[in-house]
C-alpha atoms as a PDB file:
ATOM      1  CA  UNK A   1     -14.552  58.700 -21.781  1.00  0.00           C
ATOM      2  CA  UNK A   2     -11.368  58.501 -22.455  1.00  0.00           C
ATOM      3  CA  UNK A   3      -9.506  54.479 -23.082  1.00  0.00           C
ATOM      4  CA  UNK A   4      -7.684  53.241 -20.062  1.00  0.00           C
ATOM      5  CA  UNK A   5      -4.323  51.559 -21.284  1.00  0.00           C
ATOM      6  CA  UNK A   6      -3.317  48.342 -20.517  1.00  0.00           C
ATOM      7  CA  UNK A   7       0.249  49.267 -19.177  1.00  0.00           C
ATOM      8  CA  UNK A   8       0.808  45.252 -18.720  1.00  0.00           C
ATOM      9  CA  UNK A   9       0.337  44.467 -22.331  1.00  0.00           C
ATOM     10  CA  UNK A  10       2.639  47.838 -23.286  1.00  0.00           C
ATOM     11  CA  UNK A  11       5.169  46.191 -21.046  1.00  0.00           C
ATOM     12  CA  UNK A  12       4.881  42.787 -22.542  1.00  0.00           C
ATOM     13  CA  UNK A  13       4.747  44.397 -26.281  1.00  0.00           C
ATOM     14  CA  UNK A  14       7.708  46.281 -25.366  1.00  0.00           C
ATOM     15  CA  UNK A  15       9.698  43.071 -23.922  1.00  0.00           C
ATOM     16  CA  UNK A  16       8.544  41.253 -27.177  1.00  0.00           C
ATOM     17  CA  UNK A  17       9.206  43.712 -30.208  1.00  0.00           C
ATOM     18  CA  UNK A  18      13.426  43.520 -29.827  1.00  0.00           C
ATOM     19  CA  UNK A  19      12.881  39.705 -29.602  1.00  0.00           C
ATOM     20  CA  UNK A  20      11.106  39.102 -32.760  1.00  0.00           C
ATOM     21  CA  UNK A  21      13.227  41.234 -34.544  1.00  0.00           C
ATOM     22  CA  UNK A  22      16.006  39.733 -33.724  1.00  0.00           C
ATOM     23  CA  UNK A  23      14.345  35.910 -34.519  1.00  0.00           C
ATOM     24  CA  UNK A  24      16.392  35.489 -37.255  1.00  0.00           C
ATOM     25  CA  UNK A  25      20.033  36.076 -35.915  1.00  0.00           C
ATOM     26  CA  UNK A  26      19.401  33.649 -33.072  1.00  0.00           C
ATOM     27  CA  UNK A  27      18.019  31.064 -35.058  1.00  0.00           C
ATOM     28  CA  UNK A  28      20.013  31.300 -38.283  1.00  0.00           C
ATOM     29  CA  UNK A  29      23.027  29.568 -36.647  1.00  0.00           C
ATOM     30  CA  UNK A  30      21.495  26.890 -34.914  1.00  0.00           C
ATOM     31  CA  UNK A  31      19.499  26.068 -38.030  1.00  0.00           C
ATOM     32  CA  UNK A  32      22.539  26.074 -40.547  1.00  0.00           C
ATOM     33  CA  UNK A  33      23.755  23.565 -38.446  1.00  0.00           C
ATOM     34  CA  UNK A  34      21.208  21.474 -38.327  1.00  0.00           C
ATOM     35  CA  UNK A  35      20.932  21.981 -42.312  1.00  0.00           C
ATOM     36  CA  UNK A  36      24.516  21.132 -42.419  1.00  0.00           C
ATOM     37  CA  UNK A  37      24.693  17.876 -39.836  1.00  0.00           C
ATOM     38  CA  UNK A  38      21.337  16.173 -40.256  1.00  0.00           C
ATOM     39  CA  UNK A  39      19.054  17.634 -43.046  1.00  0.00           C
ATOM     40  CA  UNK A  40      21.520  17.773 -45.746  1.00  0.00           C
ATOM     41  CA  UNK A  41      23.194  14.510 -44.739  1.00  0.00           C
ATOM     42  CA  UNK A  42      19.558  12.664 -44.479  1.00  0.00           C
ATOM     43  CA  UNK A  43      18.387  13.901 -48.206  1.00  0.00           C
ATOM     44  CA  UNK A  44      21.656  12.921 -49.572  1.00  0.00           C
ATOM     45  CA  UNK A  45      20.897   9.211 -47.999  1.00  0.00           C
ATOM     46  CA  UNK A  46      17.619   8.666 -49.380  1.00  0.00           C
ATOM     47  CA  UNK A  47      19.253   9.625 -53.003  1.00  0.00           C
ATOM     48  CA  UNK A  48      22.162   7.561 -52.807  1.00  0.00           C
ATOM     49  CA  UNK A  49      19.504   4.823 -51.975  1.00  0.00           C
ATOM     50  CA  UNK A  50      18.384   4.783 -55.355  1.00  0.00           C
ATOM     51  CA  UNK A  51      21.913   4.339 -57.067  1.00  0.00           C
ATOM     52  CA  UNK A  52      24.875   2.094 -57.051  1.00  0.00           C
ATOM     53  CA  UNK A  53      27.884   3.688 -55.863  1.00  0.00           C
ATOM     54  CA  UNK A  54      31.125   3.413 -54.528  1.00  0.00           C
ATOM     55  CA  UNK A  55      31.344   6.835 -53.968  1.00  0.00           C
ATOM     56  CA  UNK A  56      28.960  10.130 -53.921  1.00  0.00           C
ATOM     57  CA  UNK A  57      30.210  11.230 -57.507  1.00  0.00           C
ATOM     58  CA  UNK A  58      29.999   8.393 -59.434  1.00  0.00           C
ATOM     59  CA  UNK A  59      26.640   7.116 -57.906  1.00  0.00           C
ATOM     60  CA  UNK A  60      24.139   5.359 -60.803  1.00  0.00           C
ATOM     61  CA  UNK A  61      20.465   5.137 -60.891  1.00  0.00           C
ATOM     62  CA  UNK A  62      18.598   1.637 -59.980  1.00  0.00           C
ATOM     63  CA  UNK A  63      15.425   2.915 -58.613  1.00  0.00           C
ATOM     64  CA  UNK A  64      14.025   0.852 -56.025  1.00  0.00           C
ATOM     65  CA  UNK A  65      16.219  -2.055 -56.458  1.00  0.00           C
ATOM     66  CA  UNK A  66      17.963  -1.729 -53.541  1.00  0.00           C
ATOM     67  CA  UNK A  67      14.763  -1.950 -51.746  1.00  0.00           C
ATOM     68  CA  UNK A  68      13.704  -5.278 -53.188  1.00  0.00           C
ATOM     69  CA  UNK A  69      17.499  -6.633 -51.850  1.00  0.00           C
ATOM     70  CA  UNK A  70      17.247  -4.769 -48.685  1.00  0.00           C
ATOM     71  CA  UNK A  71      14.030  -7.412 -48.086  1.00  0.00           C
ATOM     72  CA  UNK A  72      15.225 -10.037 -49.549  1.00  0.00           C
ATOM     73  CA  UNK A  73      18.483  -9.937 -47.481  1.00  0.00           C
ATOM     74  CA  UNK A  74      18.546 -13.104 -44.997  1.00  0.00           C
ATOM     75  CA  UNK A  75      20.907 -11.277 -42.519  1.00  0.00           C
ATOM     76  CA  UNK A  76      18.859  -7.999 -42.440  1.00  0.00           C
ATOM     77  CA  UNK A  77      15.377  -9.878 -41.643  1.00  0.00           C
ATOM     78  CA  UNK A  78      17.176 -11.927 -38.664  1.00  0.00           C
ATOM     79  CA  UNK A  79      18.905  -8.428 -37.575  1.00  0.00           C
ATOM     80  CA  UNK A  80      15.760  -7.027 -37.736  1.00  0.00           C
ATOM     81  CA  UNK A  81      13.773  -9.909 -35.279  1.00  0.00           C
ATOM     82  CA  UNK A  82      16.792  -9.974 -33.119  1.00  0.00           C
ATOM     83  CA  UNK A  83      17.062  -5.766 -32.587  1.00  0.00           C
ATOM     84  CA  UNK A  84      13.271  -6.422 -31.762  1.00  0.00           C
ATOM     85  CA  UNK A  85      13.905  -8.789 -28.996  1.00  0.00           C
ATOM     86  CA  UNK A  86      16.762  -6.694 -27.895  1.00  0.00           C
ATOM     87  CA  UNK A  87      14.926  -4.120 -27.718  1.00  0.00           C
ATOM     88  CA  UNK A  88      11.466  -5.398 -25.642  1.00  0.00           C
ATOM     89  CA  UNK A  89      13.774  -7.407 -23.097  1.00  0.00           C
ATOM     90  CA  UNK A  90      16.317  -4.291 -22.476  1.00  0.00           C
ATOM     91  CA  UNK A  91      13.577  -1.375 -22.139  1.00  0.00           C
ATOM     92  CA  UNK A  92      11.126  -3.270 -19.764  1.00  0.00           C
ATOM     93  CA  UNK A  93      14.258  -3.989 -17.660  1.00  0.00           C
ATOM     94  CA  UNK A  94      15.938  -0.720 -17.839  1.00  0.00           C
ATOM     95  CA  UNK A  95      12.435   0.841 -16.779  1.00  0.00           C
ATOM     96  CA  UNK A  96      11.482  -1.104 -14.043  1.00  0.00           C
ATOM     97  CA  UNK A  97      15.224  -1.016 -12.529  1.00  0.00           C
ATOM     98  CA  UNK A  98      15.261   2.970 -13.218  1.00  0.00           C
ATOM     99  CA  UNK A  99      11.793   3.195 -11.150  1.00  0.00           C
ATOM    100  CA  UNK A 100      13.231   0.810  -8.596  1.00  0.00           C
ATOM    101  CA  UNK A 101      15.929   2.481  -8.036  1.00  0.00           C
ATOM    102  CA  UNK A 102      14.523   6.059  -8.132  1.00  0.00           C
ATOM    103  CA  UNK A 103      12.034   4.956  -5.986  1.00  0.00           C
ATOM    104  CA  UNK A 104      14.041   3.433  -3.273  1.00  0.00           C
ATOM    105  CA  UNK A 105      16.249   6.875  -3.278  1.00  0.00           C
ATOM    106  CA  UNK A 106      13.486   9.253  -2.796  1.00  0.00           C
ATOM    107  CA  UNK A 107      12.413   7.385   0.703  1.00  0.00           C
ATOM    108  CA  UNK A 108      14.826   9.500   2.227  1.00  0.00           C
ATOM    109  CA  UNK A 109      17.509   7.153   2.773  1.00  0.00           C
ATOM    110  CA  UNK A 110      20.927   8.126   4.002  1.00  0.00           C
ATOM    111  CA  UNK A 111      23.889   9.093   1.568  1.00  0.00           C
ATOM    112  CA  UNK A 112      20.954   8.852  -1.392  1.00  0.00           C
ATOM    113  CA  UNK A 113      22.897  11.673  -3.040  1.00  0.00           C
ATOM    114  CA  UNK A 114      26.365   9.291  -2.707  1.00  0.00           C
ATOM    115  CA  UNK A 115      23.664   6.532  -4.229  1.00  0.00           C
ATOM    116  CA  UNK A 116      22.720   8.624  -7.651  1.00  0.00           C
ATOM    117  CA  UNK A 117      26.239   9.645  -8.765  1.00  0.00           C
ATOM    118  CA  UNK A 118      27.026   6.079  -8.224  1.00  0.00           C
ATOM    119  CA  UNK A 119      24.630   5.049 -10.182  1.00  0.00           C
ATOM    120  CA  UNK A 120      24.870   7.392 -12.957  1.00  0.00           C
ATOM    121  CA  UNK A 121      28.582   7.520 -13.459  1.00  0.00           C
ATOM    122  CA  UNK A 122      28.172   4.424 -16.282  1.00  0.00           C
ATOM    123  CA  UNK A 123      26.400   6.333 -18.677  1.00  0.00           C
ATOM    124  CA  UNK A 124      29.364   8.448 -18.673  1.00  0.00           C
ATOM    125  CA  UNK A 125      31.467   5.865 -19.964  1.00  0.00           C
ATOM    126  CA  UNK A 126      31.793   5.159 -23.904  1.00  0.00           C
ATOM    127  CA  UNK A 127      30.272   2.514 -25.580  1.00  0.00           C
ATOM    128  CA  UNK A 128      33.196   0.867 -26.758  1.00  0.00           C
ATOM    129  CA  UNK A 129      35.090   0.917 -23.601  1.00  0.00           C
ATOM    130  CA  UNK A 130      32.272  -0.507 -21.932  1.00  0.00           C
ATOM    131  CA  UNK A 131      31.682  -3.132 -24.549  1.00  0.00           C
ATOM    132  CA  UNK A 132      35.419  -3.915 -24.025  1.00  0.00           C
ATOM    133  CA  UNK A 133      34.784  -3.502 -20.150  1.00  0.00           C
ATOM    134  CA  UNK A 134      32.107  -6.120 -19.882  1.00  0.00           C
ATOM    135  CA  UNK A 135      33.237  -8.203 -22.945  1.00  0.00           C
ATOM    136  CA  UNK A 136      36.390  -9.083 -20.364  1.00  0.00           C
ATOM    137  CA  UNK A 137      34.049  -9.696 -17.553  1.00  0.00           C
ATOM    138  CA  UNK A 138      31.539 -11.853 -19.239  1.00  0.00           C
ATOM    139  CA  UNK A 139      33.682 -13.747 -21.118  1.00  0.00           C
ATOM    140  CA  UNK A 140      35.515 -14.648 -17.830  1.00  0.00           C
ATOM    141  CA  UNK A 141      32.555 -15.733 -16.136  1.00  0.00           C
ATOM    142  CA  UNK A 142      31.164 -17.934 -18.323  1.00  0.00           C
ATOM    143  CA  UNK A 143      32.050 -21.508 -19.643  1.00  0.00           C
ATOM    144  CA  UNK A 144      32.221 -20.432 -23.579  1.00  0.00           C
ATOM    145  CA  UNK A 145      32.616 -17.167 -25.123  1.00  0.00           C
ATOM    146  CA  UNK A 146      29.899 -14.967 -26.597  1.00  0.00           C
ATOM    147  CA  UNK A 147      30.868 -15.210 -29.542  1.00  0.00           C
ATOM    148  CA  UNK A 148      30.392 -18.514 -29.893  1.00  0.00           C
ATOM    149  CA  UNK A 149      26.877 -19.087 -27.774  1.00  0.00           C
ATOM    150  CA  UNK A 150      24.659 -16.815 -29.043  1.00  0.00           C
ATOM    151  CA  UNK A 151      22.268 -16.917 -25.909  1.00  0.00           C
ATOM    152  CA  UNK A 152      25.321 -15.509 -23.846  1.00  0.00           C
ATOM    153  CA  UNK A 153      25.650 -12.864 -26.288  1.00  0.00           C
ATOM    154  CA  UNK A 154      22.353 -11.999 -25.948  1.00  0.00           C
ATOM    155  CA  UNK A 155      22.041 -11.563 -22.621  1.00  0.00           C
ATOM    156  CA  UNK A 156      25.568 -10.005 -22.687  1.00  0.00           C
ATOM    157  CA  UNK A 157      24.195  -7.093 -24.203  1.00  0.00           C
ATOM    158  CA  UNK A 158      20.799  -7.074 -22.335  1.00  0.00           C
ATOM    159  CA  UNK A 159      23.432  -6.711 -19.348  1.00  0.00           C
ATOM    160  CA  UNK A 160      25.729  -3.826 -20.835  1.00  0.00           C
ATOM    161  CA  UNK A 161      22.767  -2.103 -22.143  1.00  0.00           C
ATOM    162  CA  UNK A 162      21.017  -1.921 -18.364  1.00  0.00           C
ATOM    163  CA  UNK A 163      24.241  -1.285 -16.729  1.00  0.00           C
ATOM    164  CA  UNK A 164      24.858   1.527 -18.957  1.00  0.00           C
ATOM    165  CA  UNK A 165      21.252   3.277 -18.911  1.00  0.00           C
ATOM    166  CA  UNK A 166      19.370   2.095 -15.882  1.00  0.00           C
ATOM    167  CA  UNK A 167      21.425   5.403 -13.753  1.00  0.00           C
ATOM    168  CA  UNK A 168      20.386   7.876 -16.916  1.00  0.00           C
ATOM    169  CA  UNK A 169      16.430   6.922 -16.537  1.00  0.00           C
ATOM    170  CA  UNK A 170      16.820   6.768 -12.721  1.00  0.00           C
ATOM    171  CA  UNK A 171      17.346  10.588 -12.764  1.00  0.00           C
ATOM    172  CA  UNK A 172      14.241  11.212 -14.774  1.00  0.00           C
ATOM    173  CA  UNK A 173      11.905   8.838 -12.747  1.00  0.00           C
ATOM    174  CA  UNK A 174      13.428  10.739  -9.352  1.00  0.00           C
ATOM    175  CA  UNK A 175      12.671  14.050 -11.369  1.00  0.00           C
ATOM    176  CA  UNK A 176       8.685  13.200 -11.689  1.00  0.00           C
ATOM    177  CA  UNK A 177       8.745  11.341  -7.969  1.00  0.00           C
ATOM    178  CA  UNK A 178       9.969  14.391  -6.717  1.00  0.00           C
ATOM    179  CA  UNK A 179       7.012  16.274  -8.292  1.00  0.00           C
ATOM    180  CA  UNK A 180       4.294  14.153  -7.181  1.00  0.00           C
ATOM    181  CA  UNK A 181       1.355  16.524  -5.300  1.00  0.00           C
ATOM    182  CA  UNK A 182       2.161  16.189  -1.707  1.00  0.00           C
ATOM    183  CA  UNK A 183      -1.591  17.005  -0.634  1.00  0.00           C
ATOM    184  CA  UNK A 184      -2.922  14.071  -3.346  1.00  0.00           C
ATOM    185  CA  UNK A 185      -0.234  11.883  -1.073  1.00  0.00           C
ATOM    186  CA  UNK A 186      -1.398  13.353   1.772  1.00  0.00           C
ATOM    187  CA  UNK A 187      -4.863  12.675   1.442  1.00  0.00           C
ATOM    188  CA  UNK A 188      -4.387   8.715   0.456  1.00  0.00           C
ATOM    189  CA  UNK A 189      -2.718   8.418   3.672  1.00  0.00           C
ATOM    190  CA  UNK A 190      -5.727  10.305   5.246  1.00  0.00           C
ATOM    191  CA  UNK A 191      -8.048   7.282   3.650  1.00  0.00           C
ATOM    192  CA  UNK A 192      -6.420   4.763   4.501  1.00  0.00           C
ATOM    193  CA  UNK A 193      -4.629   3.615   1.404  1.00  0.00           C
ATOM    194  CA  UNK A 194      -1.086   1.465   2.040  1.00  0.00           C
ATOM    195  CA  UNK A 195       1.950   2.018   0.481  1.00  0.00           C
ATOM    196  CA  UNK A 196       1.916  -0.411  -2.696  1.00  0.00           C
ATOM    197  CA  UNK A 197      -2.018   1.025  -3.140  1.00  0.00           C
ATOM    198  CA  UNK A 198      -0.655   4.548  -3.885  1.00  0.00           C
ATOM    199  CA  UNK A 199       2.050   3.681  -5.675  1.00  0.00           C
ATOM    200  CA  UNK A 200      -0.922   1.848  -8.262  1.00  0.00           C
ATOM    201  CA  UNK A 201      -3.303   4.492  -8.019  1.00  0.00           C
ATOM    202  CA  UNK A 202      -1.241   7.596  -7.718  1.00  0.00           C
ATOM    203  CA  UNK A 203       2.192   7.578  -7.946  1.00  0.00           C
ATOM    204  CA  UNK A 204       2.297   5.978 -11.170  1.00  0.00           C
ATOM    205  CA  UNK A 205      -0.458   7.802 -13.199  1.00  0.00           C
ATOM    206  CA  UNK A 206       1.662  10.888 -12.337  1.00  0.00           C
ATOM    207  CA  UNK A 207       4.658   9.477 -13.398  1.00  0.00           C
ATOM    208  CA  UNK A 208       3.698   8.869 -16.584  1.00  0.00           C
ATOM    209  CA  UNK A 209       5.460  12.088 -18.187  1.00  0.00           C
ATOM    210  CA  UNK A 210       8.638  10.536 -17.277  1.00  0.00           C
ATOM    211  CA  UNK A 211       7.358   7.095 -18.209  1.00  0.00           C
ATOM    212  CA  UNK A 212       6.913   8.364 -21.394  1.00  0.00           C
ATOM    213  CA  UNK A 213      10.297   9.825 -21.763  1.00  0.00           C
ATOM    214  CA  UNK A 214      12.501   6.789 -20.363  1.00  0.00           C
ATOM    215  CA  UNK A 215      10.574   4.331 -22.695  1.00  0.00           C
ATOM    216  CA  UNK A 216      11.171   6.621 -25.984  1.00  0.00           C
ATOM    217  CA  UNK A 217      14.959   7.016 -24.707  1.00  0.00           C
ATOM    218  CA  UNK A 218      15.620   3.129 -24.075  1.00  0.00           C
ATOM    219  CA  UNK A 219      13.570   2.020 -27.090  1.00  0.00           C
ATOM    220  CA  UNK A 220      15.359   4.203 -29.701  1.00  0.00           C
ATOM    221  CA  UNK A 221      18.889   3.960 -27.743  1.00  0.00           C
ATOM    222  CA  UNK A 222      17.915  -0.118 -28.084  1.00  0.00           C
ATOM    223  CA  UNK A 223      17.556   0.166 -31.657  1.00  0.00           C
ATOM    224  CA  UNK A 224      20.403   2.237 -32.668  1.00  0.00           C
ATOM    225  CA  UNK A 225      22.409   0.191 -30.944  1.00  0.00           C
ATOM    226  CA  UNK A 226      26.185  -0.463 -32.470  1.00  0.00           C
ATOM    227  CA  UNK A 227      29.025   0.246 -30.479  1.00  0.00           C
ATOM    228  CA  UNK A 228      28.167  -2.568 -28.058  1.00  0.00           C
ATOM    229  CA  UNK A 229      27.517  -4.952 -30.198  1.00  0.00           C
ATOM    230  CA  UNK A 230      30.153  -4.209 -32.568  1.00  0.00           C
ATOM    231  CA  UNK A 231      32.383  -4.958 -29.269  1.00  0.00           C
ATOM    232  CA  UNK A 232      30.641  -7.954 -27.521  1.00  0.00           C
ATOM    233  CA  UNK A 233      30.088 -10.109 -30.228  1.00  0.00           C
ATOM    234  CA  UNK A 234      30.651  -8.309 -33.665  1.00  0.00           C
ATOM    235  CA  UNK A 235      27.329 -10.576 -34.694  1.00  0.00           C
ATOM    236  CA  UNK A 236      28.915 -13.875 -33.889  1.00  0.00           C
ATOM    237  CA  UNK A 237      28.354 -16.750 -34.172  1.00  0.00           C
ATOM    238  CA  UNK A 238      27.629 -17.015 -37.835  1.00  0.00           C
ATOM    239  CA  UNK A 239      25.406 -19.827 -39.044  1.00  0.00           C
ATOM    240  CA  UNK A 240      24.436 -19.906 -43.062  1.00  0.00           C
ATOM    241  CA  UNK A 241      26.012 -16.296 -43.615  1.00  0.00           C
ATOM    242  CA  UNK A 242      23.877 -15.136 -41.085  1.00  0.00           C
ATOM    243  CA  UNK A 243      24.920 -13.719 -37.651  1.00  0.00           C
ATOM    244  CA  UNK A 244      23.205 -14.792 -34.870  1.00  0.00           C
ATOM    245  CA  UNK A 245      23.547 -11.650 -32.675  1.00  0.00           C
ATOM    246  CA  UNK A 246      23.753  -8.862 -35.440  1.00  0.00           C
ATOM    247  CA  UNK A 247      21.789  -5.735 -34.544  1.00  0.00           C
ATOM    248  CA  UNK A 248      20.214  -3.763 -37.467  1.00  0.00           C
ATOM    249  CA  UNK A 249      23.147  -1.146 -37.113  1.00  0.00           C
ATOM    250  CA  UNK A 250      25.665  -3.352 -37.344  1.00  0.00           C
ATOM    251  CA  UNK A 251      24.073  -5.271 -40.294  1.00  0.00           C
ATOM    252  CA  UNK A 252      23.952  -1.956 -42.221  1.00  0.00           C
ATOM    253  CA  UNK A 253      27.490  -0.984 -41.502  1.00  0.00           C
ATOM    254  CA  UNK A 254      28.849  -4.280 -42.527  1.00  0.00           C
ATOM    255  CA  UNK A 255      26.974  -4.157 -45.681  1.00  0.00           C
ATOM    256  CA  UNK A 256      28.667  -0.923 -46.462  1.00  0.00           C
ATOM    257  CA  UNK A 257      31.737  -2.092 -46.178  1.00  0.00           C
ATOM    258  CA  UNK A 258      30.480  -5.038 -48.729  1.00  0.00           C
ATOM    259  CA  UNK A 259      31.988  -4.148 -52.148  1.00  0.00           C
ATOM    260  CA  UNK A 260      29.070  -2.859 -54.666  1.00  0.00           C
ATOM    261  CA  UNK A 261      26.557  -3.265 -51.468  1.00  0.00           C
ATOM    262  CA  UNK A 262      26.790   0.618 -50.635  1.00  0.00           C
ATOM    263  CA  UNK A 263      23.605   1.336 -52.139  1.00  0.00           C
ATOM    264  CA  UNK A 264      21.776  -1.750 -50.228  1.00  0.00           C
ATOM    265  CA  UNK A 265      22.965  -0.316 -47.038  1.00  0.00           C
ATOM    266  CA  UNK A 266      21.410   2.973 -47.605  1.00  0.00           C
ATOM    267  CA  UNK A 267      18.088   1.466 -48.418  1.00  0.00           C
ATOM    268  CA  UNK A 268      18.781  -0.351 -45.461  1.00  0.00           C
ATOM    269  CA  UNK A 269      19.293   2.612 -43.783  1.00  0.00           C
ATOM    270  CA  UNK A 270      16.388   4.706 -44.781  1.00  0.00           C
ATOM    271  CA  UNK A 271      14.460   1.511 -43.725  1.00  0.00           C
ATOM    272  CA  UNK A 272      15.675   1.571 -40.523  1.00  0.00           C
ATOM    273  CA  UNK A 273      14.778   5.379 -40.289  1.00  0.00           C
ATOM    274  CA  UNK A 274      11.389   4.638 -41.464  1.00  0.00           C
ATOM    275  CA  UNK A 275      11.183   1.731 -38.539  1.00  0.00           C
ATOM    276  CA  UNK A 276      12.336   3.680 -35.809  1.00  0.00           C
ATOM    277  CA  UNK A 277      10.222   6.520 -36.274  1.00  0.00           C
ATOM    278  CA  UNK A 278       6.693   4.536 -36.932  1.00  0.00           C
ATOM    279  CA  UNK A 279       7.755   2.514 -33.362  1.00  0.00           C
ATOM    280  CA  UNK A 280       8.609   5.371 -31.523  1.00  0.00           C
ATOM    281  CA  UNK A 281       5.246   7.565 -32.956  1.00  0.00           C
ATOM    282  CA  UNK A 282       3.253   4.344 -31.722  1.00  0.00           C
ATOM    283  CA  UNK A 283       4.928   4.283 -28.291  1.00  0.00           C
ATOM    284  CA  UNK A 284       4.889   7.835 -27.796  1.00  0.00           C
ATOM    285  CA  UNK A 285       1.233   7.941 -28.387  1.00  0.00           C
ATOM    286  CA  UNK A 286       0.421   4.854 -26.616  1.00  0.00           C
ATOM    287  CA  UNK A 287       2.284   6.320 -22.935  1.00  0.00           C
ATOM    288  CA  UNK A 288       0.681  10.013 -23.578  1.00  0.00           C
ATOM    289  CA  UNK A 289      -2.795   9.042 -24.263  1.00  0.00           C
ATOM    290  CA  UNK A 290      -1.996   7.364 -19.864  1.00  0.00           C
ATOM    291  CA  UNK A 291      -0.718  10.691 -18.630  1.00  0.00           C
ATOM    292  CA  UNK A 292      -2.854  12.368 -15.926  1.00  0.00           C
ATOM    293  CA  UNK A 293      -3.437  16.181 -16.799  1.00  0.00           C
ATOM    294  CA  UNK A 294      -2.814  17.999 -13.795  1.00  0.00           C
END
């Protein structure tokens, strides 16, 4: 008896044969670039952190010495403890204002539409201008500059930081709201359960894809942070050599500029790598391992 065909698998065969030929030529270009702006660039660091250098040419090996001064940098240890408070304080406030906010604009509220461009529109905006932006603001608010109080400059950039970001997560959360299982809802209001019940129980547990992405975004945006700070406070005020409000960023680019400190600040660097990646691994697992499988 003769073999009946599968004429969907011909068809899908068919569909996929010019495709994986042509793998290469659409992926070439996209990965020379990223060869060219991030591979290339990101080997070249972690060499230059073994050397002393002024510039890429004349770079001289020290081994792991840079290391041992990366650590036993004052400045880099404080930048490192501050960044860290920075960053719990700004992504559990960014998060819960993003879910607020989606939240309240997926209850079908008039001009809600209106409400989201409104409150997106800051992330739009540079982070210099809005460091200058707020920098004006804050500075004529309160009785003493930033730069001189470093609890104002603290919450200063806890401020820009939410102002800027809190419209960019609010899209996401209103993204995985708008997905929720209607008959799941529709059957907790069949049993009886109130409106802060399913928000524990079920809207939240099938949220937690988009959980998982606004915590990654806010944590690493937190911790690359530079533009801001550069603006706000530029690390001030300075006790001991030591800024009180320096951010890791801004503590690597200033030792850059330090002369013969170039290859500190690339340890420093590949440090800070290191850092970001093992805390956003963690986090990443840590929000996944809470995500319902639908």
């Amino acid at each position: 008896m003769a073999r009946r065909r599968d004429h969907s698998n011909i068809t899908s065969n068919l569909i996929r044969r010019p495709i994986q030929r042509a793998f290469a030529v659409f992926l070439l270009p996209t990965f020379l670039c990223f060869c060219v702006g991030f591979l290339w660039p990101f080997l070249q660091g972690m060499y230059l952190s073994l050397h002393s250098f002024t510039t890429t040419s004349n770079a001289s090996w020290v081994g792991f010495v840079n290391y041992g001064k990366a650590f036993q940098d004052a400045g880099f240890r404080h930048a490192f403890l501050y960044t860290g408070q920075v960053a719990v304080v700004s992504v559990v406030l960014i998060n819960l204002l993003a879910f607020a906010v989606a939240y309240g604009l997926t209850r079908g509220i008039r001009g809600n539409s209106l409400f989201r461009g409104v409150f997106f529109i800051p992330n739009l905006i540079g982070g210099i201008v809005l460091g200058y932006i707020w920098k004006t603001i804050i500075d004529s608010v309160l009785p003493v500059s930033m730069s001189i109080q470093a609890q104002y400059g603290f919450w200063g950039l806890i401020v820009v930081l939410c102002w800027q970001q809190v419209g960019y997560m609010m899209i996401i959360y209103i993204a995985g709201l708008q997905a929720l299982p209607e008959d799941m809802m529709e059957a907790a209001r069949i049993d009886g359960a109130n409106g802060w019940q399913s928000l524990i129980h079920i809207t939240l547990p099938n949220v937690m894809p988009s959980i998982t992405i606004c915590t990654f975004l806010s944590l690493t945006n937190a911790f690359k942070l530079y533009d801001q700070n550069l603006v706000l406070t530029n690390g001030a005020p300075v006790r001991r050599g030591i800024g009180a409000t320096e951010m890791l960023a801004l503590n690597i680019a200033k030792t850059f500029t330090t002369a013969n400190q170039r290859g500190v600040a690339q340890a420093k660097a590949v440090l800070f790598f290191l850092l970001v990646t093992a805390i956003s691994l963690i986090q990443l697992r840590a929000t996944r391992s809470k995500e319902v499988q639908q």
